[in-house]
C-alpha atoms as a PDB file:
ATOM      1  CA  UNK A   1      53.315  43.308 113.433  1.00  0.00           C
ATOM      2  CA  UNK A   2      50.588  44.570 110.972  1.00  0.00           C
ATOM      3  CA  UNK A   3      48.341  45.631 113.909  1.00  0.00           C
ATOM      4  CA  UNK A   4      51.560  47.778 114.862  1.00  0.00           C
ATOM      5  CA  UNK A   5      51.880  49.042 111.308  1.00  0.00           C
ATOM      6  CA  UNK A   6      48.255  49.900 110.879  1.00  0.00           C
ATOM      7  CA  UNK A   7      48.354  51.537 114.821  1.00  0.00           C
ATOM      8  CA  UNK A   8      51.152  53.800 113.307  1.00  0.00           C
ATOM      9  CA  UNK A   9      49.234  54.725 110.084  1.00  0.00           C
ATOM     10  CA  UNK A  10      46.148  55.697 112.097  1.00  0.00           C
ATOM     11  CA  UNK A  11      48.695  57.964 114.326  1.00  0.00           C
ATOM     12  CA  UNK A  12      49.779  59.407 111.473  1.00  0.00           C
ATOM     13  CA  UNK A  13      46.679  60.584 109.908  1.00  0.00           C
ATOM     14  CA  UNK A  14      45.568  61.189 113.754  1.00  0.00           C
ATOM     15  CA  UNK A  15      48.693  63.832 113.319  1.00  0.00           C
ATOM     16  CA  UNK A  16      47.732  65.170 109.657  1.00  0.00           C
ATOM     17  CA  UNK A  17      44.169  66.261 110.993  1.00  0.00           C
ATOM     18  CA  UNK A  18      45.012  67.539 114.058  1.00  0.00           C
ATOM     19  CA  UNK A  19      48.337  69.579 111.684  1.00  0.00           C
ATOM     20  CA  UNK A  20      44.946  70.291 109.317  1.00  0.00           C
ATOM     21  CA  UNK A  21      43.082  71.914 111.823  1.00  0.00           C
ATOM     22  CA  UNK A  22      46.001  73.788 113.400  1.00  0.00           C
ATOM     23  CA  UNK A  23      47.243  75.776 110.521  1.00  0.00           C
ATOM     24  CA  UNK A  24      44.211  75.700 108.608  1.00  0.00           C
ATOM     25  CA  UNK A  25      42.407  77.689 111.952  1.00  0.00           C
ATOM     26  CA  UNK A  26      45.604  79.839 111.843  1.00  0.00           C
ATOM     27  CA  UNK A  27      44.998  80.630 108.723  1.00  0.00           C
ATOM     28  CA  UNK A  28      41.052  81.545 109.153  1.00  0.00           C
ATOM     29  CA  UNK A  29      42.276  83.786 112.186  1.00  0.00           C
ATOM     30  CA  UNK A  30      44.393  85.653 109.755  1.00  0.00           C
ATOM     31  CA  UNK A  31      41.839  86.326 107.660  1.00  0.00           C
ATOM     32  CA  UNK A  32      38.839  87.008 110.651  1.00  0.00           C
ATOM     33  CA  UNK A  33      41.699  89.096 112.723  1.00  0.00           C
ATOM     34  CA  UNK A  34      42.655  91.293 110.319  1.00  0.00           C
ATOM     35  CA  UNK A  35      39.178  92.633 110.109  1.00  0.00           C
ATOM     36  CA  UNK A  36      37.525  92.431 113.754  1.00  0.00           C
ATOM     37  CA  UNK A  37      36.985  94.608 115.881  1.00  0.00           C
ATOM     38  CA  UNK A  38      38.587  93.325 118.538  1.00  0.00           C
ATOM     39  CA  UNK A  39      41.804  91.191 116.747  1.00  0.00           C
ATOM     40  CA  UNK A  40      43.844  90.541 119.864  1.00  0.00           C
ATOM     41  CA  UNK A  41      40.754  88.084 121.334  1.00  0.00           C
ATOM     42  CA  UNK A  42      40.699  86.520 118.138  1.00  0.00           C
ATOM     43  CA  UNK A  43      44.398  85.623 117.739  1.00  0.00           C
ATOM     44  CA  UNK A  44      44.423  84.759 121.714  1.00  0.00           C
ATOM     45  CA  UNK A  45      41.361  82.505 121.540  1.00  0.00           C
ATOM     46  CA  UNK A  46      42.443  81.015 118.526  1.00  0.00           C
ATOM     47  CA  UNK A  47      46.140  80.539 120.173  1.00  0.00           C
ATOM     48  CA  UNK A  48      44.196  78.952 122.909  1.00  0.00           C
ATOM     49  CA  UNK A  49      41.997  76.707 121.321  1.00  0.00           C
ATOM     50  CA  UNK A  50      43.928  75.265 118.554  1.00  0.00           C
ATOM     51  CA  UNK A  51      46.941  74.365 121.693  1.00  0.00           C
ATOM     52  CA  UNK A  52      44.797  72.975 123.485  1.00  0.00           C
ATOM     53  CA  UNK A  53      43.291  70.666 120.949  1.00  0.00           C
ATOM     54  CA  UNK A  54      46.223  70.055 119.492  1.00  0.00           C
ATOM     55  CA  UNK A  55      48.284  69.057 122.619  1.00  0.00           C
ATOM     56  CA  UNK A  56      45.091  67.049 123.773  1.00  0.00           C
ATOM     57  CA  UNK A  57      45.080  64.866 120.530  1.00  0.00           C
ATOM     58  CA  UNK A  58      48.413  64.216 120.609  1.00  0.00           C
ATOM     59  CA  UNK A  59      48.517  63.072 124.170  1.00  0.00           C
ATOM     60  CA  UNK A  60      45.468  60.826 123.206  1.00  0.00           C
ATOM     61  CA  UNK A  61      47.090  59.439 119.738  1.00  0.00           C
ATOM     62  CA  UNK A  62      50.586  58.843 121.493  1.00  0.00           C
ATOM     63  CA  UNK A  63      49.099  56.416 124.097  1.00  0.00           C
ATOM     64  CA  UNK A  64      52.598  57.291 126.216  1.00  0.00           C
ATOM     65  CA  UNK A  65      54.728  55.585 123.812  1.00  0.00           C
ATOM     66  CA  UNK A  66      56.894  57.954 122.233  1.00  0.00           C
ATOM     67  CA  UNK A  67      57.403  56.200 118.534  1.00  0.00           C
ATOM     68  CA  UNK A  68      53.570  57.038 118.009  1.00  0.00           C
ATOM     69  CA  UNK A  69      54.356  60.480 118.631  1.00  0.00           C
ATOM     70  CA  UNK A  70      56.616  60.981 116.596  1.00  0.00           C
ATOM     71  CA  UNK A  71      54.526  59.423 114.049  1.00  0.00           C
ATOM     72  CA  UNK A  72      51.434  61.677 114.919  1.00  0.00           C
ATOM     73  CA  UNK A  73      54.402  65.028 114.631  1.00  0.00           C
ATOM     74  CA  UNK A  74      55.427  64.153 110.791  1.00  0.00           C
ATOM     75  CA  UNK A  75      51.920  64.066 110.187  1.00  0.00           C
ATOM     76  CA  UNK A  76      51.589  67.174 111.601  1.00  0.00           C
ATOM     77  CA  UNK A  77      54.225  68.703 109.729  1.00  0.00           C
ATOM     78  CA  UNK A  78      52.918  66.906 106.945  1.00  0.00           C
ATOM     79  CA  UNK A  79      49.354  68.992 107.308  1.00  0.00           C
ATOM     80  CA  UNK A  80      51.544  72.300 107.765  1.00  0.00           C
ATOM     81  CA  UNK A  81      52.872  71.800 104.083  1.00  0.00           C
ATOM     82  CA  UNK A  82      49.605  70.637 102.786  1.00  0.00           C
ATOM     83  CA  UNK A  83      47.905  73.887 104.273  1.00  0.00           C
ATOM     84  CA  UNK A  84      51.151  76.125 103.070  1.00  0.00           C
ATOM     85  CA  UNK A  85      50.445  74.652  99.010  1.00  0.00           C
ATOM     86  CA  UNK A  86      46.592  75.242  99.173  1.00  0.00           C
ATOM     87  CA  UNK A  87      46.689  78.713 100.385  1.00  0.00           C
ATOM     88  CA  UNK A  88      49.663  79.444  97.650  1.00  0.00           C
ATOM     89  CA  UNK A  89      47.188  77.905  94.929  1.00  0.00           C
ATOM     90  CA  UNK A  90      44.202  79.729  96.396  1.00  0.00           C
ATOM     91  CA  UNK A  91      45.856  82.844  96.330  1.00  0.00           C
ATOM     92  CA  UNK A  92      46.924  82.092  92.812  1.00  0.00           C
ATOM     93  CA  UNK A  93      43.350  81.218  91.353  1.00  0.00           C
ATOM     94  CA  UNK A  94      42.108  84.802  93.155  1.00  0.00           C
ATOM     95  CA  UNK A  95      44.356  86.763  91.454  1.00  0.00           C
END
């Protein structure tokens, strides 16, 4: 029972880092794409990359059962807000 527990708390934070490194590299593309040269390769590669990575670590953290997913998904969400109140503050302190 506690190995299960601790197994979903690692799937968890498994899904906050990989939510972490989603929208926080959506939000660097914003700022990089906005100002290349060539902004549809670096919203496509970005697209690309942060899928892939994504989709890859949650097929790894699940190990096929579908309770860990869902686990490693709210921590993803969890990461969107995260990323969503540090951009507001950082915005905030810049202006």
């Amino acid at each position: 029972m506690t190995t299960e527990i601790f197994n979903w708390i690692l799937t968890l934070l498994a899904g906050v880092l990989l939510g972490g490194f989603f929208f926080g590299g959506l939000w660097y593309t914003i700022q990089k794409g906005l100002t290349a040269k060539y902004p549809a390769v670096w919203f496509l590669g970005s697209m690309l990359v942060r899928t892939g990575v994504v989709l890859t670590g949650f097929y790894f953290t699940s190990g096929g059962k579908w309770e860990r997913m869902v686990a490693a998904l709210i921590g993803f969400i969890i990461a969107r807000f995260v990323v969503m109140r540090l951009k507001e503050k950082l915005i905030k302190s810049t202006l």
